[in-house]
N, C-alpha and C. Protein backbone atom coordinates (compact mmCIF):
# COMPACT_ATOMS: atom_id res chain seq x y z
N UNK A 1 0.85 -1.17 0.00
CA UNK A 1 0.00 0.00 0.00
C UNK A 1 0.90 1.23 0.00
N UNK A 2 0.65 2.16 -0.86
CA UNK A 2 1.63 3.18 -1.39
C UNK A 2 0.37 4.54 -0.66
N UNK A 3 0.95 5.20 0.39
CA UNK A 3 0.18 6.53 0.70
C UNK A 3 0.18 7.41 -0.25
N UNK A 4 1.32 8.15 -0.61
CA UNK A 4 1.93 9.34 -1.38
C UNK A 4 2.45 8.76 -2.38
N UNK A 5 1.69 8.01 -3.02
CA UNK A 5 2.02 7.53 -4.70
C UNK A 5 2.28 8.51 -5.74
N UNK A 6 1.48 9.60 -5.45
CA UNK A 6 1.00 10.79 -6.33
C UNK A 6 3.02 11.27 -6.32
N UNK A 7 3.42 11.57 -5.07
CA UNK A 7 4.30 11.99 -4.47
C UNK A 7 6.24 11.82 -5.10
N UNK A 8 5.82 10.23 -4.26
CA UNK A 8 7.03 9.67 -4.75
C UNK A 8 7.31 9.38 -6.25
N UNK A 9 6.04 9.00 -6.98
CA UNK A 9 6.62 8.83 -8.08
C UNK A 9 6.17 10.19 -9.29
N UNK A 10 6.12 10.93 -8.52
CA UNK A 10 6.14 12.01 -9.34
C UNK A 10 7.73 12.23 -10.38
N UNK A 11 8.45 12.14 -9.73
CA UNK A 11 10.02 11.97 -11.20
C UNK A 11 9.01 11.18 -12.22
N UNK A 12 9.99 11.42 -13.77
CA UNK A 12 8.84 10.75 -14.66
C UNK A 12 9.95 9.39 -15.16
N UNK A 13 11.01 9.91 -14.68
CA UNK A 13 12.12 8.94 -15.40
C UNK A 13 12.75 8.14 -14.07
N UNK A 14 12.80 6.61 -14.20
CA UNK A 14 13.53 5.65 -13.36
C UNK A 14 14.07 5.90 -12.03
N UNK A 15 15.62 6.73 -12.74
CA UNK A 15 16.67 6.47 -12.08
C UNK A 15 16.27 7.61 -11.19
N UNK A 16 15.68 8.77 -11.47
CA UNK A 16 15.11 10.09 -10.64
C UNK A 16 13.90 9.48 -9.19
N UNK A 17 13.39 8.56 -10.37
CA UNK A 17 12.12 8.03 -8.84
C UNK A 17 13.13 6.98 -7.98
N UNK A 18 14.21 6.59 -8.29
CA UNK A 18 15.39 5.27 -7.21
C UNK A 18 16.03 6.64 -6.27
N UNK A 19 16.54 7.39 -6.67
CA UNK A 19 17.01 8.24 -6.33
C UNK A 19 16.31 9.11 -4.99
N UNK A 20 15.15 9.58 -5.78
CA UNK A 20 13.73 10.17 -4.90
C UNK A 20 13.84 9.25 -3.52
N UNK A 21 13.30 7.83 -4.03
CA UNK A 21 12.66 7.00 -3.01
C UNK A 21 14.07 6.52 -1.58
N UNK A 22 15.52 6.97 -2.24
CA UNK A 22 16.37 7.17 -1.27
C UNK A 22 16.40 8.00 -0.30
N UNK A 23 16.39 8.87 -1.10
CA UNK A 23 15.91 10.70 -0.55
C UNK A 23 15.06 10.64 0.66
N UNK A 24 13.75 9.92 0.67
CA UNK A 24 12.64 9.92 1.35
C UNK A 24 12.85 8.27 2.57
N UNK A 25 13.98 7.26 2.03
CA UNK A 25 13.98 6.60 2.73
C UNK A 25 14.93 7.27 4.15
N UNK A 26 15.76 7.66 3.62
CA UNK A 26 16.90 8.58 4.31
C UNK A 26 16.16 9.33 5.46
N UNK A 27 15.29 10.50 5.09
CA UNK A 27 14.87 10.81 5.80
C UNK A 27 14.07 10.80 6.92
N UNK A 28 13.48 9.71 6.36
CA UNK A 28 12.26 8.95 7.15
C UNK A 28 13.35 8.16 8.09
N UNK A 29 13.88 7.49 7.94
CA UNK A 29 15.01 7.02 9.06
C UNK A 29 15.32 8.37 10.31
N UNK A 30 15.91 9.08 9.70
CA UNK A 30 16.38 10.00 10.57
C UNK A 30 14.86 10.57 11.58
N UNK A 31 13.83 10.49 11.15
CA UNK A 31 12.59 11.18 11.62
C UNK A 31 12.50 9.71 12.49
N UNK A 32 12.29 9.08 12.50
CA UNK A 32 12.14 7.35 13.12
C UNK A 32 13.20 7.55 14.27
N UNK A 33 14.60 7.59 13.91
CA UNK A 33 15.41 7.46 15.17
C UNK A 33 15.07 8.70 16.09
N UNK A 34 15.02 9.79 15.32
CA UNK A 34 14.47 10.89 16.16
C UNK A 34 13.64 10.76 17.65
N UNK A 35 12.84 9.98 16.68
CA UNK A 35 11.53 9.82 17.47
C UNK A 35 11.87 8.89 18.51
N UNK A 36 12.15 8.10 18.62
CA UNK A 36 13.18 6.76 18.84
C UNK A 36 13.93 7.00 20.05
N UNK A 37 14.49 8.05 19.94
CA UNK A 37 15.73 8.43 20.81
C UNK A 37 14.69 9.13 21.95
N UNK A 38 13.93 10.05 21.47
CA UNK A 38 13.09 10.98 22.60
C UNK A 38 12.32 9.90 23.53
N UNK A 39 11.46 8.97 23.06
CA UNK A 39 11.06 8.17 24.05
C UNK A 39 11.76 6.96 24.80
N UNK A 40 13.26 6.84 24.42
CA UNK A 40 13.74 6.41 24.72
C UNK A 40 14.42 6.77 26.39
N UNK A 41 14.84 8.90 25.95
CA UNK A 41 15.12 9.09 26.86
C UNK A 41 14.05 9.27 28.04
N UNK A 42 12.50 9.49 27.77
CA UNK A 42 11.76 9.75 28.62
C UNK A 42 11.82 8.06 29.06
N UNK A 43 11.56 6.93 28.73
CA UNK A 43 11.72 5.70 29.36
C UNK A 43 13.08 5.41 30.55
N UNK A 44 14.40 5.63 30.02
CA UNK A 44 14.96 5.61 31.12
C UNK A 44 15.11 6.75 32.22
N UNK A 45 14.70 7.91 31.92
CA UNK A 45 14.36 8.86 33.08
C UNK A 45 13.40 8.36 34.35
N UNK A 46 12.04 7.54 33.67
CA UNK A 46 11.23 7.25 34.28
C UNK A 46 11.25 6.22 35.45
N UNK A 47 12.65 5.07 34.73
CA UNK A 47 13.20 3.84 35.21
C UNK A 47 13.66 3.99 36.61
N UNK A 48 14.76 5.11 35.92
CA UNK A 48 15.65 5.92 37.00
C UNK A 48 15.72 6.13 37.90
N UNK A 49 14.16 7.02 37.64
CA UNK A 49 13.61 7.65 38.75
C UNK A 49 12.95 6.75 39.61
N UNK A 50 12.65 5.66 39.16
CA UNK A 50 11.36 4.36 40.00
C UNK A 50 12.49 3.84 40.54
N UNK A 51 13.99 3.83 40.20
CA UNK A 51 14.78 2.68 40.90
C UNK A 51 15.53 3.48 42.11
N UNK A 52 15.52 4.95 41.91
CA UNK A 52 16.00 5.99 42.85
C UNK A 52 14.58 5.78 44.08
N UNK A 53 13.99 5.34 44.17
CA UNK A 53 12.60 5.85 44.95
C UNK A 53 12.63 4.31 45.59
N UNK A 54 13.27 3.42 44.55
CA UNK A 54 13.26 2.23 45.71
C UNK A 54 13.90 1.81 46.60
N UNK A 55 15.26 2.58 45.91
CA UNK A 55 16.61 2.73 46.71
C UNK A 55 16.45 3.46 47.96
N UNK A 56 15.68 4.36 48.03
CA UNK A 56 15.49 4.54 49.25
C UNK A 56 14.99 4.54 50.16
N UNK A 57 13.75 3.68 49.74
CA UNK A 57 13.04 2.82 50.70
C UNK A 57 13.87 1.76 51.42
N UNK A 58 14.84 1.19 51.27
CA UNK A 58 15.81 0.41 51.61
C UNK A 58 16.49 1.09 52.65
């Protein structure tokens, strides 16, 4: 299932739409780890913080 068909294959020639669809894979990676990394850091903040709170119940 292609969302932005209209989009990506807008180049009219081949090697322009291989090229394109790099372009857009590339980026989309970088937007993914992005994203990736931010809830990553709110997860171990959260950890952190639950294992600091047990620690001192001890």
């Amino acid at each position: 299932m292609i969302f932005f068909k209209d989009w990506v294959f807008s180049p009219k020639y081949p090697l322009l739409i291989l090229g394109w669809l790099i372009v857009l894979c590339v980026a989309t990676s970088y937007i993914i780890n992005f994203i990736y990394k931010g809830v990553l850091k709110i997860i171990i903040s959260f950890i952190v913080s639950v294992n600091k709170s047990i620690v001192k119940e001890f």
